[in-house]
C-alpha atoms as a PDB file:
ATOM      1  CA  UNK A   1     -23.110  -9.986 -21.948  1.00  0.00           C
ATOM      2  CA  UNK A   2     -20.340 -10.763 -24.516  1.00  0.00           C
ATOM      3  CA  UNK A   3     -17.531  -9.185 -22.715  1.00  0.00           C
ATOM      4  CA  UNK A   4     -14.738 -10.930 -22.336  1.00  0.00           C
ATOM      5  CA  UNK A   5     -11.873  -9.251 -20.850  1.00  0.00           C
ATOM      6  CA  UNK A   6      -8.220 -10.944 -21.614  1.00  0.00           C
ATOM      7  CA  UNK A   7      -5.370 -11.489 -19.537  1.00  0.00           C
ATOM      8  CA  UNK A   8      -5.315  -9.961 -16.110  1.00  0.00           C
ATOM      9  CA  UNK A   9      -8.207  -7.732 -16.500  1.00  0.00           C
ATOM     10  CA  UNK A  10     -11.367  -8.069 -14.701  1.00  0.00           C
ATOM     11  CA  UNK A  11     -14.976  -6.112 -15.651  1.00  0.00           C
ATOM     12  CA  UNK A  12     -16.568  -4.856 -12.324  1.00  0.00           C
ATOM     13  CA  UNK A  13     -20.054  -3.095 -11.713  1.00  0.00           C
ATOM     14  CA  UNK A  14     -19.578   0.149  -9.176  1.00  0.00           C
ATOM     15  CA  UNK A  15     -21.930  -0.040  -6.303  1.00  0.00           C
ATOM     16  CA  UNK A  16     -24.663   2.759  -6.498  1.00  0.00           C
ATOM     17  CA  UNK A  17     -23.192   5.968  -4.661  1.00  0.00           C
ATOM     18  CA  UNK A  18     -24.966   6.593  -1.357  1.00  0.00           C
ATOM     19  CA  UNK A  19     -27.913   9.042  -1.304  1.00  0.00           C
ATOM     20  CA  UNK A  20     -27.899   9.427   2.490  1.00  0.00           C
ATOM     21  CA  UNK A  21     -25.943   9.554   5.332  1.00  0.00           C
ATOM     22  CA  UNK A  22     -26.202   6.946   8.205  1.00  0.00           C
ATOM     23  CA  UNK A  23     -27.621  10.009   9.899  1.00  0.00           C
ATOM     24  CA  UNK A  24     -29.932  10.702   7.462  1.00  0.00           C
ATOM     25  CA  UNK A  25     -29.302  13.219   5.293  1.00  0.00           C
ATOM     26  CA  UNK A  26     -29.346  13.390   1.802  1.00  0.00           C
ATOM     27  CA  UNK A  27     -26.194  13.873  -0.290  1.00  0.00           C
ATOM     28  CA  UNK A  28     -26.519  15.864  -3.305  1.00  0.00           C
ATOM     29  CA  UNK A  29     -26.240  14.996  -6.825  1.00  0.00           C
ATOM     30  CA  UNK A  30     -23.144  17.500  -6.700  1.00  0.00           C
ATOM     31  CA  UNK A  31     -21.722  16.139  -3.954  1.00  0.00           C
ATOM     32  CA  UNK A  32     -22.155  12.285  -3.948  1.00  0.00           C
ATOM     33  CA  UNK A  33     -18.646  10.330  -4.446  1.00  0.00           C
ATOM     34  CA  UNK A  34     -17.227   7.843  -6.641  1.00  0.00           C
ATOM     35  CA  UNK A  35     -18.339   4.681  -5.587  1.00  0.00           C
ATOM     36  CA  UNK A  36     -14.616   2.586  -4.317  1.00  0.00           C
ATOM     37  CA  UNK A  37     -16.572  -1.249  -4.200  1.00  0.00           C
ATOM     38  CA  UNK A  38     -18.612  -3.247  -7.297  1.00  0.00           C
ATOM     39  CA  UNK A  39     -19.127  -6.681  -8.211  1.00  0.00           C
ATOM     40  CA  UNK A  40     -16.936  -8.718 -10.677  1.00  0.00           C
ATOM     41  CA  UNK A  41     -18.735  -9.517 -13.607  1.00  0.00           C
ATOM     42  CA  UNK A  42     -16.345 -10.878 -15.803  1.00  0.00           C
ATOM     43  CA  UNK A  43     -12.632 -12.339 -15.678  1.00  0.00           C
ATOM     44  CA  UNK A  44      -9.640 -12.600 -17.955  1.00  0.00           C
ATOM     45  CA  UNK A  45      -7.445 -15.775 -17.889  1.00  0.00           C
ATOM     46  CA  UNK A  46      -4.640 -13.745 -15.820  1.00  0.00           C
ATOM     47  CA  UNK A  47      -0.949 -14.047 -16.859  1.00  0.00           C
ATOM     48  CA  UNK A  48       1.586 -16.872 -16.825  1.00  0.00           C
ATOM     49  CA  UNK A  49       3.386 -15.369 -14.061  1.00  0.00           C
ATOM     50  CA  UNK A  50       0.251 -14.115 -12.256  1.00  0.00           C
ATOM     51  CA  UNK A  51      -3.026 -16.467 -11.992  1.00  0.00           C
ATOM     52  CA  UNK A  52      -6.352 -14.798 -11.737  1.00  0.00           C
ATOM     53  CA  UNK A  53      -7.484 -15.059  -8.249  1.00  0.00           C
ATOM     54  CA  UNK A  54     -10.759 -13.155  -8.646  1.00  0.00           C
ATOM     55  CA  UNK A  55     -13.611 -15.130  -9.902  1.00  0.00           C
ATOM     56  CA  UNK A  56     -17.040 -13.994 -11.497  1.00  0.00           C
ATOM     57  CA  UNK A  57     -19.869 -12.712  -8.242  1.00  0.00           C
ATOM     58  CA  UNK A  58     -16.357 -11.273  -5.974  1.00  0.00           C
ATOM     59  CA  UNK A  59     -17.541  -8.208  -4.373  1.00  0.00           C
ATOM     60  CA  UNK A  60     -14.517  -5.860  -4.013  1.00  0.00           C
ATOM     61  CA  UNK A  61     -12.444  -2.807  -3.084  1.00  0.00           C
ATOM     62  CA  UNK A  62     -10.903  -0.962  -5.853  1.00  0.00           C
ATOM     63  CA  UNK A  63      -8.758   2.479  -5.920  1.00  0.00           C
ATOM     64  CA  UNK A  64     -10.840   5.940  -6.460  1.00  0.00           C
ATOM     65  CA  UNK A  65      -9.273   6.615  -9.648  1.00  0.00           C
ATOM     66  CA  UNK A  66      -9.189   2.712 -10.945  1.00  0.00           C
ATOM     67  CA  UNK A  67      -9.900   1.439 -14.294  1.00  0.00           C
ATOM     68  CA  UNK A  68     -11.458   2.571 -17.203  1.00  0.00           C
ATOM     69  CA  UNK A  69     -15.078   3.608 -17.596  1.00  0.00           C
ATOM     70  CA  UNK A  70     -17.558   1.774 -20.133  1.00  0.00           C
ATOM     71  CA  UNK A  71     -20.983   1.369 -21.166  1.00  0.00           C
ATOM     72  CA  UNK A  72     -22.640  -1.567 -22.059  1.00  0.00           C
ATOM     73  CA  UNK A  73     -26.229  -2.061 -23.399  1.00  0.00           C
ATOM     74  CA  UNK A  74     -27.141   1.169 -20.856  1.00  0.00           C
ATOM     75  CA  UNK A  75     -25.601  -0.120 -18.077  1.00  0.00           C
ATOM     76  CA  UNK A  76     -21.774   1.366 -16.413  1.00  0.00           C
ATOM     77  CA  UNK A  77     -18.998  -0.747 -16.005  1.00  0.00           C
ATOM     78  CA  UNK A  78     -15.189  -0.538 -14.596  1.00  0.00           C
ATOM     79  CA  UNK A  79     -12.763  -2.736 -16.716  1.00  0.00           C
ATOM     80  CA  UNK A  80      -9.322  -2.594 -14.705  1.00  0.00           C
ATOM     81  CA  UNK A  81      -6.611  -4.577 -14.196  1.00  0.00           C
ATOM     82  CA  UNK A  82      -6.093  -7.407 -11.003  1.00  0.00           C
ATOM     83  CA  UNK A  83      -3.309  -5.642  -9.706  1.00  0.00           C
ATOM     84  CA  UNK A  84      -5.824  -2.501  -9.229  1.00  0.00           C
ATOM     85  CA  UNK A  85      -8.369  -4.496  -6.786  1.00  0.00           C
ATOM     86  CA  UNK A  86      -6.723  -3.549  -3.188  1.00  0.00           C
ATOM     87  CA  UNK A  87      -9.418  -6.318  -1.513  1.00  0.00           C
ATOM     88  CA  UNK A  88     -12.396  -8.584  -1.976  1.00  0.00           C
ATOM     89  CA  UNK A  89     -14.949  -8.529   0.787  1.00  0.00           C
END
C-alpha cells in the first residue's frame, strides 16, 4: 500500500461488523452497526508537541463517528487523527 498518512494521522482497517449475536441470531444487513475497533495499518510521524504513540499492527478503539472513510485498491479504510483513538487493546 502507498499510503502514507502525515503528521498525527493514523490509517486503520474497521473490524467486520458482527453477523450474529452471542446468542445466535443473525443481525440484518439493515440493522448491523458501525464497527468501533480496526487495526492500524499505517502511521504519520505525529507532531512536535505530540509523538505518535500508535505503531503499525495496534488493534484499537475508536469513536462511532471517527475519521474519514476511504477506499483503497477495493478494500475500506478509516484515516483519523491520534487524538480520535480512545484505546488500544
Amino acid at each position: 500500500m502507498n499510503i502514507r498518512p502525515l503528521a498525527d494521522r493514523v490509517l486503520v482497517e474497521p473490524k467486520e461488523a458482527e453477523t450474529k449475536t452471542a446468542s445466535g441470531i443473525y443481525i440484518p444487513e439493515t440493522a448491523k452497526e458501525k464497527p468501533q475497533q480496526g487495526k492500524v495499518i499505517a502511521v504519520g510521524g505525529g507532531k512536535k508537541d505530540e509523538p505518535m504513540e500508535l505503531k503499525v499492527g495496534d488493534t484499537v478503539l475508536y469513536g462511532k463517528y471517527s475519521g474519514t472513510e476511504i477506499t483503497v485498491d477495493g478494500k475500506d479504510y478509516l484515516m483519523m487523527r491520534q487524538s480520535d483513538v480512545l484505546a488500544v487493546l
